[in-house]
N, C-alpha and C. Protein backbone atom coordinates (compact mmCIF):
# COMPACT_ATOMS: atom_id res chain seq x y z
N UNK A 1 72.05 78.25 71.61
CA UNK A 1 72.78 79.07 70.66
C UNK A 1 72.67 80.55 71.02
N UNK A 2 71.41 81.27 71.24
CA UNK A 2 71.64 82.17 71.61
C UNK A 2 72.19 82.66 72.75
N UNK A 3 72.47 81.96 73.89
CA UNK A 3 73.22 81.94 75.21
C UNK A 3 74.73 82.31 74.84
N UNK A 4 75.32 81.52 73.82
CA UNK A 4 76.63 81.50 73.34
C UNK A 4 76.65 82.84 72.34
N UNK A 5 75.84 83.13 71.67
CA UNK A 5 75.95 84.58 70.84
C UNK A 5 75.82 85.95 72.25
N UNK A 6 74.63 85.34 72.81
CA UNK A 6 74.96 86.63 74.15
C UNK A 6 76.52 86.80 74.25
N UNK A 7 76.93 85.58 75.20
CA UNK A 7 78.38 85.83 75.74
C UNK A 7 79.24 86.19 75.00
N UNK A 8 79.22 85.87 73.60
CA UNK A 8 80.21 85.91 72.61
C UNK A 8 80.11 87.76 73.04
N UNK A 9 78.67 88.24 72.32
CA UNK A 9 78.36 89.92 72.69
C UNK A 9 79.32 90.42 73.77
N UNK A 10 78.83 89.75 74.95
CA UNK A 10 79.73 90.83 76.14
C UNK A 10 81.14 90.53 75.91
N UNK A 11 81.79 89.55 75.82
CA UNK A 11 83.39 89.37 75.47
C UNK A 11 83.50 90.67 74.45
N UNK A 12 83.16 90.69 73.92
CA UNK A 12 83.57 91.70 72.96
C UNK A 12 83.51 93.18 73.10
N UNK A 13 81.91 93.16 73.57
CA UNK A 13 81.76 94.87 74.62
C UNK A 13 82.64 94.97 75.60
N UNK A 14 83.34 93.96 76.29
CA UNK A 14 83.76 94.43 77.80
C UNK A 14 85.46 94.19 77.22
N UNK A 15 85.96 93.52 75.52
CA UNK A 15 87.50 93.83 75.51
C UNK A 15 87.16 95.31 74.80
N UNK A 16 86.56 95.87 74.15
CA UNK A 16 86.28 96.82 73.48
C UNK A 16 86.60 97.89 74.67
N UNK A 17 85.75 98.25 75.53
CA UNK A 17 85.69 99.05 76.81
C UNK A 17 87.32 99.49 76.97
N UNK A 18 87.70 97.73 77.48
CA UNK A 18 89.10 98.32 78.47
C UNK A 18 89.79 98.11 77.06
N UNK A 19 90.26 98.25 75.92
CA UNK A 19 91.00 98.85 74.93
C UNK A 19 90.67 100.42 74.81
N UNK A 20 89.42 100.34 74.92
CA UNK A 20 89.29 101.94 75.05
C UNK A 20 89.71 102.97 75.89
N UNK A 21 89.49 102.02 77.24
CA UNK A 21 89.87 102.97 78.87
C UNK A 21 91.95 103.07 78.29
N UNK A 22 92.28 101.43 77.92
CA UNK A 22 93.89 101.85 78.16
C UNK A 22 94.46 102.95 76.65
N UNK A 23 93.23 102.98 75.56
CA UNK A 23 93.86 104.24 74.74
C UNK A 23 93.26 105.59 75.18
N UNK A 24 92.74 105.68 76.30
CA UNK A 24 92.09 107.42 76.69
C UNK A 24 93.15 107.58 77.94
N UNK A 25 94.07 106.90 78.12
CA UNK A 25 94.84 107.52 79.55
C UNK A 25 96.08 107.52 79.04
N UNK A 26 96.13 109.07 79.04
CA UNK A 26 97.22 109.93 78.47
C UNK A 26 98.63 109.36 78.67
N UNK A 27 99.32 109.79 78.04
CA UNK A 27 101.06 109.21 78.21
C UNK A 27 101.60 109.77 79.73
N UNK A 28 101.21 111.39 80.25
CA UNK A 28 101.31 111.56 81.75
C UNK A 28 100.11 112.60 81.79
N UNK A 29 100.27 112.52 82.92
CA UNK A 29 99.09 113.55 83.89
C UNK A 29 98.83 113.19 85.17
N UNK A 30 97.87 113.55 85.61
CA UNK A 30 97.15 113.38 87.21
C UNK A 30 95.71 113.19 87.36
N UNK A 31 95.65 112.24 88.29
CA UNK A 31 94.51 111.96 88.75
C UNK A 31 94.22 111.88 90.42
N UNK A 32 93.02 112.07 90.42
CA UNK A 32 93.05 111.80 92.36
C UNK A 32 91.75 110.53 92.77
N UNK A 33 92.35 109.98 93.67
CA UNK A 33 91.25 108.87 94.16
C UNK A 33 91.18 109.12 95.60
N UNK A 34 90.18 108.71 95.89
CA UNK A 34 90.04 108.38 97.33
C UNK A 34 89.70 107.05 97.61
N UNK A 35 90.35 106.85 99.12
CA UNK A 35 90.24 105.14 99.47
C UNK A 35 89.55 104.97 100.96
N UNK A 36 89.10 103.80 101.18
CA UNK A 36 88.98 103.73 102.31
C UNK A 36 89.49 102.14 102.80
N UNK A 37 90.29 102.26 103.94
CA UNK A 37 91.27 100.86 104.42
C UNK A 37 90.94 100.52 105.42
N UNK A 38 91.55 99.17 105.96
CA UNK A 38 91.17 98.70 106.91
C UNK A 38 92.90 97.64 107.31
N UNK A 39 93.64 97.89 108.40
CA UNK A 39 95.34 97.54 108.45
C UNK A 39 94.78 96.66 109.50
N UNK A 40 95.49 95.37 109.44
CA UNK A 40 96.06 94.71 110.54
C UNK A 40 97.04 94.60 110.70
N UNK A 41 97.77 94.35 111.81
CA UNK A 41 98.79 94.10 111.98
C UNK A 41 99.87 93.96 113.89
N UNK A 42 100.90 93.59 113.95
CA UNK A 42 101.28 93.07 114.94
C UNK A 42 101.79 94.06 116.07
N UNK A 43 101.69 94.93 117.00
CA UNK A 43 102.45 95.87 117.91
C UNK A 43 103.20 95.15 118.45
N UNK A 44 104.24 95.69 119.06
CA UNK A 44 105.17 95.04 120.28
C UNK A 44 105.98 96.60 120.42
N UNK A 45 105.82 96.61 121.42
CA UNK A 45 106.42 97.23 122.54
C UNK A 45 107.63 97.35 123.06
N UNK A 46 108.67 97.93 122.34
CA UNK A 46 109.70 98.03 122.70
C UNK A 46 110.97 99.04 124.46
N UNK A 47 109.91 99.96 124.53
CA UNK A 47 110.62 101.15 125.36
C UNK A 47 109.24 101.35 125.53
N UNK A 48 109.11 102.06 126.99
CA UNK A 48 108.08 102.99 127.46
C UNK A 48 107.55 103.88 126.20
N UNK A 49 106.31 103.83 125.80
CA UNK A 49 105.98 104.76 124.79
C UNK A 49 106.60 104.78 123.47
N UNK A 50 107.11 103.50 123.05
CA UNK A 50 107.46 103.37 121.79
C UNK A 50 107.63 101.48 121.66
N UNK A 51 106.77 101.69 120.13
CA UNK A 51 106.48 100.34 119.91
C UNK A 51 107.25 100.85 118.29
N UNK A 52 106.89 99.18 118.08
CA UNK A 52 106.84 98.80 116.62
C UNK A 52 106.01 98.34 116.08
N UNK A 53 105.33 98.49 114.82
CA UNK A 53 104.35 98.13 113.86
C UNK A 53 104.74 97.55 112.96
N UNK A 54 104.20 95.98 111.81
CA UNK A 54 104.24 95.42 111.22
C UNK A 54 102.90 95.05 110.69
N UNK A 55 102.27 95.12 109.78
CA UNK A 55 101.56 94.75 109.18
C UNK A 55 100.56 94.85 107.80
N UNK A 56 99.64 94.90 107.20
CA UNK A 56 99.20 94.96 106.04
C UNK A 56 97.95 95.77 106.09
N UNK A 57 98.06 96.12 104.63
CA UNK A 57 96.49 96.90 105.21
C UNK A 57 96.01 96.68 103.53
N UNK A 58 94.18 96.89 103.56
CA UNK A 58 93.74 96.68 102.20
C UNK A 58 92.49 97.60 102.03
N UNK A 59 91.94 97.75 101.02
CA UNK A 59 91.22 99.05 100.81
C UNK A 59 90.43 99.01 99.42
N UNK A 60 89.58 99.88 99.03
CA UNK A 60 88.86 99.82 98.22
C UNK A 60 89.34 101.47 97.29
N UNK A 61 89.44 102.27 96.10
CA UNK A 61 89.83 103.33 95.76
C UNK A 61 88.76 103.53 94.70
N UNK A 62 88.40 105.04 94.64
CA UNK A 62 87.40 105.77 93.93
C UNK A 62 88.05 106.43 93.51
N UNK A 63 88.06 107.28 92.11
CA UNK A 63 88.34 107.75 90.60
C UNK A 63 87.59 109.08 91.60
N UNK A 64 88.23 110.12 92.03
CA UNK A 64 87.24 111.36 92.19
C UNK A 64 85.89 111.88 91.00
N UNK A 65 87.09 111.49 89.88
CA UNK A 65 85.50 111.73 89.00
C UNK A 65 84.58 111.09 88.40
N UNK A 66 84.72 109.42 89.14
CA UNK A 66 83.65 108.60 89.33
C UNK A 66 83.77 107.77 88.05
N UNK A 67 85.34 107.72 87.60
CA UNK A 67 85.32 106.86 85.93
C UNK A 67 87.41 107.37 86.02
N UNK A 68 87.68 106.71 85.39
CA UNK A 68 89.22 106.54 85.21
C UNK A 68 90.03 105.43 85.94
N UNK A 69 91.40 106.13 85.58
CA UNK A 69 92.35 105.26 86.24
C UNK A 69 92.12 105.02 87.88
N UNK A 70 92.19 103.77 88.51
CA UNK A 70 92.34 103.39 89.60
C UNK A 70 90.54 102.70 90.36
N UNK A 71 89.96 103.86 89.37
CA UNK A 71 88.30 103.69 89.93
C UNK A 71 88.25 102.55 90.08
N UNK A 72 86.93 101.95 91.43
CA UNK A 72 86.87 100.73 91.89
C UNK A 72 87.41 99.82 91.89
N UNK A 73 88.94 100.04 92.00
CA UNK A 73 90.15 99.24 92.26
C UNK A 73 90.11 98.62 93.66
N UNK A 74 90.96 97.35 93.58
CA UNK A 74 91.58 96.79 95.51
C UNK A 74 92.80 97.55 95.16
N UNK A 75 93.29 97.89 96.31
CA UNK A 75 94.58 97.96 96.71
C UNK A 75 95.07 97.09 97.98
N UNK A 76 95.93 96.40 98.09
CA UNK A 76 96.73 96.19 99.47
C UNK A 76 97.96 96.67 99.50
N UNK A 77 98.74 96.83 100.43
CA UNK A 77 99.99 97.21 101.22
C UNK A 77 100.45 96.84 102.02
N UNK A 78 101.68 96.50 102.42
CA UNK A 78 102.37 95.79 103.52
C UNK A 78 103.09 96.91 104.49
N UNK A 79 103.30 97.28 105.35
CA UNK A 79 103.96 98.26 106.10
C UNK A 79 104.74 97.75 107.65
N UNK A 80 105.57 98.83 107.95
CA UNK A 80 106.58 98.39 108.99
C UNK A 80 105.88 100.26 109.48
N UNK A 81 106.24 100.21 110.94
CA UNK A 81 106.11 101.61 111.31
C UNK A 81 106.78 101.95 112.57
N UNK A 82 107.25 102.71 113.59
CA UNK A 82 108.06 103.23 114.53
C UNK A 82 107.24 104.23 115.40
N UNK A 83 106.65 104.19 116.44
CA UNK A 83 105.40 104.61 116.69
C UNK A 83 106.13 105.37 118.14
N UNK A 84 106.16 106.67 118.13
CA UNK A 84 107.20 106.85 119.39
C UNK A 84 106.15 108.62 120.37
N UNK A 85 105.58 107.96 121.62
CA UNK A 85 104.69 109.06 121.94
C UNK A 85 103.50 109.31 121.04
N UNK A 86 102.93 108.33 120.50
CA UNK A 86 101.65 108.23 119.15
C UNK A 86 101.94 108.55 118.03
N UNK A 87 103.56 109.05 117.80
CA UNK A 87 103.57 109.16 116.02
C UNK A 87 104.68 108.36 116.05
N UNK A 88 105.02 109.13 114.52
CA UNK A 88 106.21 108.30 114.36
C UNK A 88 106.40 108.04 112.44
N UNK A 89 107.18 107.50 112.02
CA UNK A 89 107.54 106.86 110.37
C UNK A 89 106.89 105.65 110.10
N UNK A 90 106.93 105.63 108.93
CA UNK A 90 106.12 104.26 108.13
C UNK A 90 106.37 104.27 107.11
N UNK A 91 106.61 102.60 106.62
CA UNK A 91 107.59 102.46 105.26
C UNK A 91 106.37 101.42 104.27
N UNK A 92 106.61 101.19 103.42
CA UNK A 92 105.92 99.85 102.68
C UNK A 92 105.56 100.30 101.27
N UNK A 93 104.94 98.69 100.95
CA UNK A 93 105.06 99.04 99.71
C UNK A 93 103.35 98.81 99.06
N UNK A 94 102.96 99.05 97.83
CA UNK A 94 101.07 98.56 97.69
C UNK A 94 101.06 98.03 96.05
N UNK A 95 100.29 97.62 96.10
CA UNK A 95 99.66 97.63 94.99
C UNK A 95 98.36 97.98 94.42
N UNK A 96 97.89 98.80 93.31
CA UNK A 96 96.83 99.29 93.59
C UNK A 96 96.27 99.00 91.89
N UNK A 97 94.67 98.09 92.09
CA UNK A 97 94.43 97.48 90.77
C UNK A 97 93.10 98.93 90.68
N UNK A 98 93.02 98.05 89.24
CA UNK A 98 92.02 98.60 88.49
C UNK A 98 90.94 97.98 88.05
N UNK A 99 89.62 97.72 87.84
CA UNK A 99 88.34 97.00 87.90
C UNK A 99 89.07 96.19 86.36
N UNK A 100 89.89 96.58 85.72
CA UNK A 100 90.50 95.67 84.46
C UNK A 100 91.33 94.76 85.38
N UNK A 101 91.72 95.01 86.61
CA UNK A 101 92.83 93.97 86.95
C UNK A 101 94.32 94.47 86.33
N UNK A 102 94.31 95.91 86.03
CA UNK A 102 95.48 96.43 85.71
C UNK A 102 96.16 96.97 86.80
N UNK A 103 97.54 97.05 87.05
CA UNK A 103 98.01 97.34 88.18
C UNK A 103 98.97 98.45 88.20
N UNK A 104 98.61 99.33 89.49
CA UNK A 104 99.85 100.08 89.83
C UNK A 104 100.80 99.81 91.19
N UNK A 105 102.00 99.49 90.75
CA UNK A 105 103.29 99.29 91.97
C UNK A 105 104.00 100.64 92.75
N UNK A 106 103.64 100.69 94.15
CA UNK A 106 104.26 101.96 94.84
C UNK A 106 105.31 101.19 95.95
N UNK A 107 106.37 101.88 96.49
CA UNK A 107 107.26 102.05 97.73
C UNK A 107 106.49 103.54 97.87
N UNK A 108 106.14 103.56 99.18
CA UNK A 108 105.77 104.56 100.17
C UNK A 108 106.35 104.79 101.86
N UNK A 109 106.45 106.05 101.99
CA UNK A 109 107.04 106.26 103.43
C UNK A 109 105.93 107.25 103.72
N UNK A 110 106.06 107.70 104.98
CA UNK A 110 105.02 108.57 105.50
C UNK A 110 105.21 108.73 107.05
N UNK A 111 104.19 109.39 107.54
CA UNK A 111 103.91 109.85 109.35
C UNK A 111 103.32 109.70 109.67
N UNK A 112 103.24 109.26 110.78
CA UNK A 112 101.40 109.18 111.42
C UNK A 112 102.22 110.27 112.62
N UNK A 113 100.44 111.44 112.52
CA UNK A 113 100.82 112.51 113.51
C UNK A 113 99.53 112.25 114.62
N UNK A 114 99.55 112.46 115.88
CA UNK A 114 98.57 112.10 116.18
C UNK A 114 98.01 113.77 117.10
N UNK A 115 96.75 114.40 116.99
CA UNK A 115 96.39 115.59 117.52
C UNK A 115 95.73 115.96 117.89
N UNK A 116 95.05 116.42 118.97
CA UNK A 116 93.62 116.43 119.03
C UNK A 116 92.50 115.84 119.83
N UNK A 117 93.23 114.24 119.46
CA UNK A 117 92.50 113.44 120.12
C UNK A 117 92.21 112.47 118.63
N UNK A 118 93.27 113.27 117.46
CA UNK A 118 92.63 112.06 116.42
C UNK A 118 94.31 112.35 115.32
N UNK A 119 94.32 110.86 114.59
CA UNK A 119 95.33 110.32 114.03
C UNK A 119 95.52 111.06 112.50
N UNK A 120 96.71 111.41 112.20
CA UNK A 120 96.35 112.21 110.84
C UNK A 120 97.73 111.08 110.30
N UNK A 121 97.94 110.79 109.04
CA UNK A 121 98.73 110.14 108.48
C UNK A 121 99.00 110.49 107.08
N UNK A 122 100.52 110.79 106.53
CA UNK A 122 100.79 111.38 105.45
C UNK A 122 101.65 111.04 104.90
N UNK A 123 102.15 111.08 103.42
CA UNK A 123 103.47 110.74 103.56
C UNK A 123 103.19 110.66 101.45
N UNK A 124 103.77 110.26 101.22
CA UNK A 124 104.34 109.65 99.32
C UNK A 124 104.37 108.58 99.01
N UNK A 125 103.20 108.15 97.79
CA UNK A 125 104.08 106.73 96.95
C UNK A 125 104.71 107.20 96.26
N UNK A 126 105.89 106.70 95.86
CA UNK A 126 106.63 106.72 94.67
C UNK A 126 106.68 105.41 93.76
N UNK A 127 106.26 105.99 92.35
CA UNK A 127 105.55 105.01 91.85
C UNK A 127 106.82 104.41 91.05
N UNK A 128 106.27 102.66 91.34
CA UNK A 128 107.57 101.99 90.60
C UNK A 128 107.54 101.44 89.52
N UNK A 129 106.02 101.03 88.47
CA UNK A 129 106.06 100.18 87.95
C UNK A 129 104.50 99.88 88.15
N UNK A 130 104.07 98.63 86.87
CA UNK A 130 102.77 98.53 86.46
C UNK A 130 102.50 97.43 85.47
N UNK A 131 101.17 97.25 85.50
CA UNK A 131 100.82 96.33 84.25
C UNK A 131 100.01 96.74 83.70
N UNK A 132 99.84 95.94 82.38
CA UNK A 132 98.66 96.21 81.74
C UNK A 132 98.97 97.48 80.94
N UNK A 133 97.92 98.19 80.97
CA UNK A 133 97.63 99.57 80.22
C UNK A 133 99.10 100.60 80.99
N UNK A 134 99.07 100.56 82.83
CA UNK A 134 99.66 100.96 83.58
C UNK A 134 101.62 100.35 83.09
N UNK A 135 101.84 99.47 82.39
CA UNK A 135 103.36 99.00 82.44
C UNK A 135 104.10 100.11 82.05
N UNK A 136 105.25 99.81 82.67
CA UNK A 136 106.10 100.90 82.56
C UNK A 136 106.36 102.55 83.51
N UNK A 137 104.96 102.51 83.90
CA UNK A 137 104.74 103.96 84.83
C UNK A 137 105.86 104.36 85.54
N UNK A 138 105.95 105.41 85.74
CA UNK A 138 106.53 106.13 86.91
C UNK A 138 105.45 107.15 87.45
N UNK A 139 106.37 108.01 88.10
CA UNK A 139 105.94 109.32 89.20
C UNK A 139 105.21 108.89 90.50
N UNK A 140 104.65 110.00 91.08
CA UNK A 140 104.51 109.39 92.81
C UNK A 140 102.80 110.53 93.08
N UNK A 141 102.38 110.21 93.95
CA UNK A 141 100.92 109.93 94.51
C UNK A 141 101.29 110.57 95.72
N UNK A 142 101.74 111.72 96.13
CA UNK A 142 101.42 111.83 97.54
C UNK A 142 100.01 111.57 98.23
N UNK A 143 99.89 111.42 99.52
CA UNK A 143 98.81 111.30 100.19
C UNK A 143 98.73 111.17 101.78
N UNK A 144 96.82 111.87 102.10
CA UNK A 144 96.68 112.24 103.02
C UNK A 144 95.61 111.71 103.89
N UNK A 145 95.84 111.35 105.09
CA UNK A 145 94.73 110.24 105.12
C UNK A 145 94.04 110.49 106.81
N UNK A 146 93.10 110.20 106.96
CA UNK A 146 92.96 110.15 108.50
C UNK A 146 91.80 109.28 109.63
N UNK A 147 92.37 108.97 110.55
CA UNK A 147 91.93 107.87 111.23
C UNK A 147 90.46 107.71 111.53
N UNK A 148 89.94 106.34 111.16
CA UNK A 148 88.15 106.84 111.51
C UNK A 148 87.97 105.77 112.58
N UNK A 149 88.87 105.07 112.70
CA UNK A 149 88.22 103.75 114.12
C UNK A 149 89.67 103.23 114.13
N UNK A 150 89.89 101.82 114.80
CA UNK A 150 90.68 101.56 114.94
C UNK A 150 91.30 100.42 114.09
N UNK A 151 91.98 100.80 113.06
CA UNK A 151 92.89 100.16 112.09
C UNK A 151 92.05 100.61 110.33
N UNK A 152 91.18 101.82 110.58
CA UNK A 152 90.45 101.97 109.71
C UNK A 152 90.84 103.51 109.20
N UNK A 153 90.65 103.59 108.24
CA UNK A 153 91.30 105.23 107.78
C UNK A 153 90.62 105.39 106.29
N UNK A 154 90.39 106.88 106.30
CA UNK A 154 89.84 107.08 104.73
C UNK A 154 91.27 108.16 104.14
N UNK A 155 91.15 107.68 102.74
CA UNK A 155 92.72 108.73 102.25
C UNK A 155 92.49 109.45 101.32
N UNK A 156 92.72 110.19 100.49
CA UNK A 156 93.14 110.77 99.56
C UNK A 156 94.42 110.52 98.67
N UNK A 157 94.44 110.24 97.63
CA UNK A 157 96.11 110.36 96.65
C UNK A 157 95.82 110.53 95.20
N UNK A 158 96.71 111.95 95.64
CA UNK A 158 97.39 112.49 93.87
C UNK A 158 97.95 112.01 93.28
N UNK A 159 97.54 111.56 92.29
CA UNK A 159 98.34 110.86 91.59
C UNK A 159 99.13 111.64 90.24
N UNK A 160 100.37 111.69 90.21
CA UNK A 160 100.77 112.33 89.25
C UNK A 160 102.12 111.30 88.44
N UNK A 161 101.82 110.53 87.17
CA UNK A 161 102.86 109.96 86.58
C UNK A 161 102.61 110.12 85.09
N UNK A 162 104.53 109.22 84.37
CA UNK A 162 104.28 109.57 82.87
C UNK A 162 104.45 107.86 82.81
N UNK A 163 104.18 107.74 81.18
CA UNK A 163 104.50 106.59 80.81
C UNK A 163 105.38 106.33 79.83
N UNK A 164 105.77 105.54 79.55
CA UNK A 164 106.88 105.04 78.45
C UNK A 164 106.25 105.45 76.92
């Protein structure tokens, strides 16, 4: 009996919580996270010095101020890219949860610049859509990200949207 009064306890602390988290996040504003990813995906080689890219990439995202929207979320993403002399465009789309399992939906484009001797990658989500606390969202997340090994990258994204 008391096993079942525990659990009953946390069901209740942990719907309490995320009713709380989805009435403290404002109708719009901004937030910033940082991520760190890890992409696979397929090259082929089209022309001397220009390939094509296909593939997915997935990641872990931090709340800069260590509590909010997005904190210790998964995200994945699917991407296509055009890679011409080491840069080039990149298209796709992500999804990016929230430790509630609430979700945010992006289409993103971007660049990979390459300089130096190291990969810089940039570009916009534009945000489409959501669940949960997140349904309904708009606005867009630019972001800035850069290469730490190979298929591995740490990012940054602003997030700036309103809600319904």
């Amino acid at each position: 009996m008391r096993l079942v009064t525990l659990f009953a306890a946390l069901v209740v602390s942990a719907a309490t919580v995320s009713i709380a988290v989805a009435a403290d996040l404002p109708k719009s504003g901004t937030f910033t996270i940082h991520s760190g990813w890890k992409f696979v995906g397929e090259v082929t080689q089209v022309a001397e010095n220009h390939t094509f890219v296909y593939g997915g990439g997935w990641g872990l995202t931090y709340n800069d101020t260590g509590k909010g929207p997005l904190h210790l979320g998964g995200v994945l993403c699917a991407l296509t890219q055009e890679v011409i002399n080491g840069g080039g465009p990149a298209k796709g789309y992500c999804s990016w949860g929230d430790a509630d399992g609430d979700k945010i939906f992006t289409d993103w484009s971007g660049k990979l610049t390459p300089g130096g001797g190291e990969f810089n990658f940039s570009g916009v989500n534009e945000i489409t859509g959501g669940t949960g606390k997140f349904a309904g969202i708009q606005g867009k997340a630019p972001f800035q990200c850069k290469a730490m090994g190979i298929g591995q990258f740490t990012c940054k994204q602003q997030f700036e949207y309103r809600l319904p």
